[in-house]
C-alpha atoms as a PDB file:
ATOM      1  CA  UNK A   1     322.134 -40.723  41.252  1.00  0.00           C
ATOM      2  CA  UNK A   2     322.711 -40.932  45.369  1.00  0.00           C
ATOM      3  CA  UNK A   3     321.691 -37.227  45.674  1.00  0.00           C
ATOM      4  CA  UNK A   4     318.587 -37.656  43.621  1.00  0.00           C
ATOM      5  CA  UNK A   5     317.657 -40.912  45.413  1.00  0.00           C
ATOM      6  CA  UNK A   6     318.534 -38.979  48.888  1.00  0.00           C
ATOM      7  CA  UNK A   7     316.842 -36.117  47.837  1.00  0.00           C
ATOM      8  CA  UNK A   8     313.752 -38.052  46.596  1.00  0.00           C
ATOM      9  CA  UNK A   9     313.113 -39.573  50.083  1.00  0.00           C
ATOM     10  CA  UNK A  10     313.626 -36.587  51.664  1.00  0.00           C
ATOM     11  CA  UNK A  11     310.572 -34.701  49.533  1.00  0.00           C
ATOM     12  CA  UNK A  12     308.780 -37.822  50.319  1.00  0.00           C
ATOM     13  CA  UNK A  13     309.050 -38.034  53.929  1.00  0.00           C
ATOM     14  CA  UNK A  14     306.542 -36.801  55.741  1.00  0.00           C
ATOM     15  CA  UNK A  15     308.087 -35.865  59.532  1.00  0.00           C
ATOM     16  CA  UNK A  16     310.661 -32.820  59.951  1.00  0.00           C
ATOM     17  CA  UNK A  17     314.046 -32.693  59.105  1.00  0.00           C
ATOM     18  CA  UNK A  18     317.188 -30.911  59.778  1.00  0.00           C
ATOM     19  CA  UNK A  19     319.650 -30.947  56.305  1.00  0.00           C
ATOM     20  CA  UNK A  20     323.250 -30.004  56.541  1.00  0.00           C
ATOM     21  CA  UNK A  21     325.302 -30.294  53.577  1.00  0.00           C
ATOM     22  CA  UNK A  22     327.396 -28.357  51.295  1.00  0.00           C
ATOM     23  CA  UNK A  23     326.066 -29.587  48.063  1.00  0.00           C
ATOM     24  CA  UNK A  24     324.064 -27.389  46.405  1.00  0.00           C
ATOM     25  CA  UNK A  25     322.293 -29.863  44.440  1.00  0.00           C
ATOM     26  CA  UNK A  26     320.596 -31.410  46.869  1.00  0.00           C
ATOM     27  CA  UNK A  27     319.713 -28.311  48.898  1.00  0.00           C
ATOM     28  CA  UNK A  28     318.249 -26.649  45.756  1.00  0.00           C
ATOM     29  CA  UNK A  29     315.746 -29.789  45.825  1.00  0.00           C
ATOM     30  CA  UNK A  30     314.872 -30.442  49.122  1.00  0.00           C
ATOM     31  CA  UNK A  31     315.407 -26.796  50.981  1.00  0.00           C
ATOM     32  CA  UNK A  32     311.784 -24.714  51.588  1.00  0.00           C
ATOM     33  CA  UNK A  33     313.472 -22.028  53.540  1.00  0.00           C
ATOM     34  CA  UNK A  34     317.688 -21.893  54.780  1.00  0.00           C
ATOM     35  CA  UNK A  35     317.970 -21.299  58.452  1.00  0.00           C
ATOM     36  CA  UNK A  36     321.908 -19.131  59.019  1.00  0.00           C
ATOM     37  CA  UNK A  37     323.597 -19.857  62.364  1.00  0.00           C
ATOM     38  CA  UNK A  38     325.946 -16.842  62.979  1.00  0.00           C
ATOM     39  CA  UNK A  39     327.230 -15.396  65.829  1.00  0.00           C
ATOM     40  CA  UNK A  40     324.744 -16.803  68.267  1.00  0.00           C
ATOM     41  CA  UNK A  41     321.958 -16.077  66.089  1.00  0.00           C
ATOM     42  CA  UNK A  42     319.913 -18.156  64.245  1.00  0.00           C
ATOM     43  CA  UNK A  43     318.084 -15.771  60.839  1.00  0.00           C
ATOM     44  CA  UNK A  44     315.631 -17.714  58.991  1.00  0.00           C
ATOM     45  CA  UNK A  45     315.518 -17.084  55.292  1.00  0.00           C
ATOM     46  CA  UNK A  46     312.203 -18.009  53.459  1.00  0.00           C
ATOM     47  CA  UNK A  47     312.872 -19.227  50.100  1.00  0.00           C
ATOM     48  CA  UNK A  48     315.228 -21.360  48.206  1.00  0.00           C
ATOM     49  CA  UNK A  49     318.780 -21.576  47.815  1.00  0.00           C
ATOM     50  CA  UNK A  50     318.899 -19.559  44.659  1.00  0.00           C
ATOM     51  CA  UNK A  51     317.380 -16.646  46.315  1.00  0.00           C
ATOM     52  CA  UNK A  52     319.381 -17.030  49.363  1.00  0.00           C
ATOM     53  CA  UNK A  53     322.496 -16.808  47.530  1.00  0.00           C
ATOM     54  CA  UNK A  54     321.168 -13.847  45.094  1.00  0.00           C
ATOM     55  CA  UNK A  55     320.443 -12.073  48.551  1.00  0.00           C
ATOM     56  CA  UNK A  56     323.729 -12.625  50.310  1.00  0.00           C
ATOM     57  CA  UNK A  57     325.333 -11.360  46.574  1.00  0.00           C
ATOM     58  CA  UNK A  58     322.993  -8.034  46.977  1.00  0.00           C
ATOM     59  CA  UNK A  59     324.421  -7.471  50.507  1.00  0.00           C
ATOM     60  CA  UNK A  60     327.739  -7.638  49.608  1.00  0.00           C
END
C-alpha cells in the first residue's frame, strides 16, 4: 500500500522529480523514460521499465 500511495503522489505532482529506487513496482508506475549513469555517461532511454529491461535482454 506505501508504494501505491508513494507512487500516487508522485503521478500527481506536478514539478520534476528525480526517482531512485530498486523496486520495480514503483518505477513501472511512475517512470516516463529511465536515465543510465555508466561510466561517466549519462544515456537516456525513452520508455518504460518493461521496455528498458526487454532492451538491455536484446543486447545481451
Amino acid at each position: 500500500e506505501s508504494i501505491d500511495a508513494l507512487a500516487k503522489a508522485v503521478n500527481e505532482f506536478q514539478g520534476g522529480l528525480v526517482l531512485v529506487s530498486h523496486d520495480m513496482r514503483l518505477i513501472g508506475q511512475v517512470a516516463k523514460e529511465i536515465w543510465i549513469c555508466d561510466n561517466k555517461t549519462i544515456a537516456i532511454h525513452r520508455g518504460d521499465i518493461q521496455s528498458f529491461k526487454m532492451d538491455m535482454r536484446a543486447a545481451m
